[in-house]
PDB file of N, CA and C in Angstrom:
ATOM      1  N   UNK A   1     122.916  83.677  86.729  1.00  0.00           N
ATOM      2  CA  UNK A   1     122.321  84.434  85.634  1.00  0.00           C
ATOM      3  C   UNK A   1     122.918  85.831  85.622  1.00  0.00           C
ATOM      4  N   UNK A   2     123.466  86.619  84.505  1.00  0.00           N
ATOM      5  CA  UNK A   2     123.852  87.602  84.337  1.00  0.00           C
ATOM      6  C   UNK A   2     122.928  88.836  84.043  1.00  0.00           C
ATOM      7  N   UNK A   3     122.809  89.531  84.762  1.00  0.00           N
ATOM      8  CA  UNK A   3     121.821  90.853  84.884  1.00  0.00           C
ATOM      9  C   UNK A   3     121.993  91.759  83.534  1.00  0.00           C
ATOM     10  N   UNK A   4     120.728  91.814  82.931  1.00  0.00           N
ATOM     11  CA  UNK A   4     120.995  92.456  81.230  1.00  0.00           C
ATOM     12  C   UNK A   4     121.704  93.745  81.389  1.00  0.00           C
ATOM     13  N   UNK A   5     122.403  94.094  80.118  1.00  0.00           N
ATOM     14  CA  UNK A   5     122.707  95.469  80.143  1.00  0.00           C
ATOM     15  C   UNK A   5     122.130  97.053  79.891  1.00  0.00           C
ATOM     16  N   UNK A   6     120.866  96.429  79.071  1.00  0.00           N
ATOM     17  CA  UNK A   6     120.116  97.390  78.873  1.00  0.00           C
ATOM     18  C   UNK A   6     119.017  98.184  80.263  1.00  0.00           C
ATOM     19  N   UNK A   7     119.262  99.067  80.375  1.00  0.00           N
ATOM     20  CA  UNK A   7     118.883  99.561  82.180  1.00  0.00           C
ATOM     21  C   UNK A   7     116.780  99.380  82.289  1.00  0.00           C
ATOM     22  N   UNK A   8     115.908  99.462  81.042  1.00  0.00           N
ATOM     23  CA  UNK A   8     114.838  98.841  81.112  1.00  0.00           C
ATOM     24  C   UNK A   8     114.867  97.613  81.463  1.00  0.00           C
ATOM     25  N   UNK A   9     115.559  96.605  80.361  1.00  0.00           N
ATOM     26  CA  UNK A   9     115.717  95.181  80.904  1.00  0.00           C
ATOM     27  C   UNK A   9     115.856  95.526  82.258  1.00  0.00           C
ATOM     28  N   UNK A  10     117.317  95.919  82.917  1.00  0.00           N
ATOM     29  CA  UNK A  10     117.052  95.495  83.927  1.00  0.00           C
ATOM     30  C   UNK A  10     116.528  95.617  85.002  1.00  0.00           C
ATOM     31  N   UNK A  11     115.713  96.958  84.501  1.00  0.00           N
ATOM     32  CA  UNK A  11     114.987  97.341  86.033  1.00  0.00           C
ATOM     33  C   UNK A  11     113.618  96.777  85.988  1.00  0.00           C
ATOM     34  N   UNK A  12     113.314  96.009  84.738  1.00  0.00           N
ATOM     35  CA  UNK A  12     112.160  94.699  84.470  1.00  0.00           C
ATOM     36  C   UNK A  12     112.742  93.458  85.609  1.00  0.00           C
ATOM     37  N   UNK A  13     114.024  92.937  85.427  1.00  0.00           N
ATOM     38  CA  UNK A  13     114.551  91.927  85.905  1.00  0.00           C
ATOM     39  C   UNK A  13     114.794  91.947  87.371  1.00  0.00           C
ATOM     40  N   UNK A  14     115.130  93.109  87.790  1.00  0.00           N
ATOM     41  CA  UNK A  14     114.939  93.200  89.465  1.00  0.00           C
ATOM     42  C   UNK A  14     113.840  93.408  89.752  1.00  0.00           C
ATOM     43  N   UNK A  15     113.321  94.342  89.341  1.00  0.00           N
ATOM     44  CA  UNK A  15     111.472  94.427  90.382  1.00  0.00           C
ATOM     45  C   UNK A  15     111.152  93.225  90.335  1.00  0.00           C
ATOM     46  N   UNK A  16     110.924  92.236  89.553  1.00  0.00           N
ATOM     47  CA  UNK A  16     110.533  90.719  89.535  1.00  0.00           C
ATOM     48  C   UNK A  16     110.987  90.010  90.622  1.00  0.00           C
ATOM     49  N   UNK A  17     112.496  90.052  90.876  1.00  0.00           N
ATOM     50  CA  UNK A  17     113.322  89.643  91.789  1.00  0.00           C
ATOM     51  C   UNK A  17     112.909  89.914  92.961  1.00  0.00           C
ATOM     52  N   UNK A  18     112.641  91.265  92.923  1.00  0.00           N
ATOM     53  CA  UNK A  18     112.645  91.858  94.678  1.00  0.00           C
ATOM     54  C   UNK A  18     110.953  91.500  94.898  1.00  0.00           C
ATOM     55  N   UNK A  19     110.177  91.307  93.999  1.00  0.00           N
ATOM     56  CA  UNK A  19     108.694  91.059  93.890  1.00  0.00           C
ATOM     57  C   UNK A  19     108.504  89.458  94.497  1.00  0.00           C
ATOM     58  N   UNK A  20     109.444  88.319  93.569  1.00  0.00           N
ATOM     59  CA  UNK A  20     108.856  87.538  94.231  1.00  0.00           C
ATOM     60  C   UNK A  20     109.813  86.721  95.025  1.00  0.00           C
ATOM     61  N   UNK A  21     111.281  87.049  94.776  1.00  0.00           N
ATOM     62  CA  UNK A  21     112.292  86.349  95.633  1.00  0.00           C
ATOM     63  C   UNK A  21     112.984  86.554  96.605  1.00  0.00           C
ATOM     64  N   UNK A  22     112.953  88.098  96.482  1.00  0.00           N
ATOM     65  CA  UNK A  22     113.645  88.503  97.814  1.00  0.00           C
ATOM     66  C   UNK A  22     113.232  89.538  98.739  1.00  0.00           C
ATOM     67  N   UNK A  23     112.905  89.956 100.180  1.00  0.00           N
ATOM     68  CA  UNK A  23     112.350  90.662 100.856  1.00  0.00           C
ATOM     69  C   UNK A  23     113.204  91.984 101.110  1.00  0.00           C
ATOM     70  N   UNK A  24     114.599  92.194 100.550  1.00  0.00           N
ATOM     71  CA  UNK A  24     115.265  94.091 100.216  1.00  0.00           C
ATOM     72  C   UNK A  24     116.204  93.506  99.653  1.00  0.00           C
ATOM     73  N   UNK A  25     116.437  94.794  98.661  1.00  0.00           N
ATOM     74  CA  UNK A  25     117.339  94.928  97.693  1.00  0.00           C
ATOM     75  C   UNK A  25     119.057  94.685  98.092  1.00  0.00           C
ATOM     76  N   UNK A  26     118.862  94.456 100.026  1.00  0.00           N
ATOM     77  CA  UNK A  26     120.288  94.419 100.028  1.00  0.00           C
ATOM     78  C   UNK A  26     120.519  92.709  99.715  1.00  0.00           C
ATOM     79  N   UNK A  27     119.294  91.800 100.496  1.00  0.00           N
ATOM     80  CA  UNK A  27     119.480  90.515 100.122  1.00  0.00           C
ATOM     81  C   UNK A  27     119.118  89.957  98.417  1.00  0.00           C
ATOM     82  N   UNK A  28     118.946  90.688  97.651  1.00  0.00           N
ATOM     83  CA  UNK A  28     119.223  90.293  96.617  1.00  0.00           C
ATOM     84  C   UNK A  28     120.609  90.496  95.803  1.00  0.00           C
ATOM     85  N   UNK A  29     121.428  91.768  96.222  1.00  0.00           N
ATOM     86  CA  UNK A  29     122.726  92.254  96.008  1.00  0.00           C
ATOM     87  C   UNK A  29     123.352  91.065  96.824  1.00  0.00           C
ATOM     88  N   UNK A  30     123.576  90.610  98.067  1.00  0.00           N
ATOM     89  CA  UNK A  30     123.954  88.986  98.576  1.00  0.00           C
ATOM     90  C   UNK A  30     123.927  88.029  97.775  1.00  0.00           C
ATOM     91  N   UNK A  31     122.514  87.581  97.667  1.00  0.00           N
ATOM     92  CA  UNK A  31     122.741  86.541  96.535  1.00  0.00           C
ATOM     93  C   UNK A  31     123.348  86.995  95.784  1.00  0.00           C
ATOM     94  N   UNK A  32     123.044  87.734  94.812  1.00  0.00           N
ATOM     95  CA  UNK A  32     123.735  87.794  93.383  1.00  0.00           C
ATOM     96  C   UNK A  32     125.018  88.468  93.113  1.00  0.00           C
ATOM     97  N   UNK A  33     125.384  88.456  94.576  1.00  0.00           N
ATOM     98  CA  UNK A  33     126.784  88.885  94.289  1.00  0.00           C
ATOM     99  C   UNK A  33     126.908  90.455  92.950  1.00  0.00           C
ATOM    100  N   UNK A  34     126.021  91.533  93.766  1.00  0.00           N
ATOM    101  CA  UNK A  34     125.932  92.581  92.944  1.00  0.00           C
ATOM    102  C   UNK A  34     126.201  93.574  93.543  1.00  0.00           C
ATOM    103  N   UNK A  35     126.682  95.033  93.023  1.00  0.00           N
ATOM    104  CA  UNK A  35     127.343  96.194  94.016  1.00  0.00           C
ATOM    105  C   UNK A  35     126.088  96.495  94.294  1.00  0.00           C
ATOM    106  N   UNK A  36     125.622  97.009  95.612  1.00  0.00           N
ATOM    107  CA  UNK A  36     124.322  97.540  95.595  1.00  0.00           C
ATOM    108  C   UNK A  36     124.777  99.438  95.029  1.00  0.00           C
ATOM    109  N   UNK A  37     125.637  99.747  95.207  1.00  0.00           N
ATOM    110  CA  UNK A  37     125.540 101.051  94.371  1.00  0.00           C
ATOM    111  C   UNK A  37     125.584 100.914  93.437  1.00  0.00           C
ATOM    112  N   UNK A  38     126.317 100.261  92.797  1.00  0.00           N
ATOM    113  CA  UNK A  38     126.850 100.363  91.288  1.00  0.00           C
ATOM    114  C   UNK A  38     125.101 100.487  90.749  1.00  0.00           C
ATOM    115  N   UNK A  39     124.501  99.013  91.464  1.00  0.00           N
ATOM    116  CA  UNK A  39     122.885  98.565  90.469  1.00  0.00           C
ATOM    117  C   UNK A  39     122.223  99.683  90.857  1.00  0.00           C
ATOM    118  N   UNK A  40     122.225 100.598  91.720  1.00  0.00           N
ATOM    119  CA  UNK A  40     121.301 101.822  92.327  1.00  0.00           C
ATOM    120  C   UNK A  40     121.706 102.734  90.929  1.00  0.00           C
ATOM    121  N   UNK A  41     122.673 102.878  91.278  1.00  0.00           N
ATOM    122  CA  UNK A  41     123.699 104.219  90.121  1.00  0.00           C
ATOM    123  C   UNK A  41     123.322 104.023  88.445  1.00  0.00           C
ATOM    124  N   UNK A  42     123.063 102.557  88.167  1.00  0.00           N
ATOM    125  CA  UNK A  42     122.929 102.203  86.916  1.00  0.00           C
ATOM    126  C   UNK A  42     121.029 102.530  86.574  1.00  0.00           C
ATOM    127  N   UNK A  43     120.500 102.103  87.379  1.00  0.00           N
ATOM    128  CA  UNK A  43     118.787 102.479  87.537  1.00  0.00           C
ATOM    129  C   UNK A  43     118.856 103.828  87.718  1.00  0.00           C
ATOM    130  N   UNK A  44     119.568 104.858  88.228  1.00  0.00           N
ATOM    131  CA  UNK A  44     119.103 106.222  88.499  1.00  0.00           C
ATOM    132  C   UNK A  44     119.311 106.816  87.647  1.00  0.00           C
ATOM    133  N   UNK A  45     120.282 106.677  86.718  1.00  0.00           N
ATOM    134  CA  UNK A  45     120.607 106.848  85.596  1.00  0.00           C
ATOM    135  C   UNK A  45     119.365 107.253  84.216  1.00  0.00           C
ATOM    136  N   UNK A  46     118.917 106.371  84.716  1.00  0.00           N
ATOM    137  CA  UNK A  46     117.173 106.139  83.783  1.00  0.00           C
ATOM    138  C   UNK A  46     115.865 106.757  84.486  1.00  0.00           C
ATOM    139  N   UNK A  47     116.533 107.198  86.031  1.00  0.00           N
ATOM    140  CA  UNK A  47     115.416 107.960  86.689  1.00  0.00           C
ATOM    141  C   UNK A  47     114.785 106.964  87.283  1.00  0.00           C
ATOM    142  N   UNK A  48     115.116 106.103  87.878  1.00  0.00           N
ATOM    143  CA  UNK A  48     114.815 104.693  88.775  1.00  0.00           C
ATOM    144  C   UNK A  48     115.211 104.953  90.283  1.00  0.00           C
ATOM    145  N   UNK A  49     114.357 105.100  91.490  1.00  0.00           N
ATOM    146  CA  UNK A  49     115.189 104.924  92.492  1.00  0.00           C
ATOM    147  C   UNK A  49     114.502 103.972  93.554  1.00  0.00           C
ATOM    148  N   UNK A  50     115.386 103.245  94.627  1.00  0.00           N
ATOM    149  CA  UNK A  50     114.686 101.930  95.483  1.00  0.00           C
ATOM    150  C   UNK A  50     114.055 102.671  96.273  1.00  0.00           C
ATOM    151  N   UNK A  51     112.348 102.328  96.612  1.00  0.00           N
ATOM    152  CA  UNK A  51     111.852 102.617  97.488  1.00  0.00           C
ATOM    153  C   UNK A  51     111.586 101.112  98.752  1.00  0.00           C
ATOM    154  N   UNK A  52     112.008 101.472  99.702  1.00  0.00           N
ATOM    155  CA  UNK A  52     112.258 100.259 100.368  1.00  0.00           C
ATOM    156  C   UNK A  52     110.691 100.111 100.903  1.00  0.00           C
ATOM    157  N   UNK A  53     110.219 101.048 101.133  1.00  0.00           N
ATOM    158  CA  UNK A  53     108.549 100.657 101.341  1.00  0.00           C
ATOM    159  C   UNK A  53     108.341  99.692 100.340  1.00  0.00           C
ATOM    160  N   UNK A  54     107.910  99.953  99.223  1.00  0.00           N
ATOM    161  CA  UNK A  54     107.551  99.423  98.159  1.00  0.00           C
ATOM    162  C   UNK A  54     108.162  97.948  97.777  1.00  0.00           C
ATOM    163  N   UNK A  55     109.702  98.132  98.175  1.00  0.00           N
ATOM    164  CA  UNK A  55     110.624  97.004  97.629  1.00  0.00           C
ATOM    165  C   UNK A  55     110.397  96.950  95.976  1.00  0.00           C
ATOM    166  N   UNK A  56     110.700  98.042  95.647  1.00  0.00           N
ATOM    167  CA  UNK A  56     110.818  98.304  94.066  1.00  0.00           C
ATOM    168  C   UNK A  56     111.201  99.223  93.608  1.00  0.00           C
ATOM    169  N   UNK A  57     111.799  99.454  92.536  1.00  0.00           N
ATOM    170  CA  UNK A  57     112.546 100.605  91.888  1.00  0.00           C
ATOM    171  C   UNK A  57     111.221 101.582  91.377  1.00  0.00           C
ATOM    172  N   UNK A  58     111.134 102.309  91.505  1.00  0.00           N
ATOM    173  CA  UNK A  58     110.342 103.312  90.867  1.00  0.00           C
ATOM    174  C   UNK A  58     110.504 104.440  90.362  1.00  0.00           C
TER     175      UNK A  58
END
């Protein structure tokens, strides 16, 4: 599945991810074969950043 381009979409589409499929954002960047900066850089952008407590962008 290809991660939307719009940075709401996708910071809808990962919290879901990291919510119910994966336990940190680095094993979801594994699976999905994703830069973990690039997806950090693209969310901060919008004022999004990973809180690893949380395991969610906030």
């Amino acid at each position: 599945m290809a991660l939307p381009n719009d940075p709401i979409m996708l910071l809808s589409v990962i919290n879901l991810k990291l919510r119910d499929f994966y336990p940190t954002l680095d094993a979801l960047c594994e699976d999905l074969d994703e830069d973990k900066a690039a997806l950090c850089a693209r969310l901060s952008a919008v004022g999004y950043a990973y809180d690893p407590q949380r395991n969610q962008f906030v």
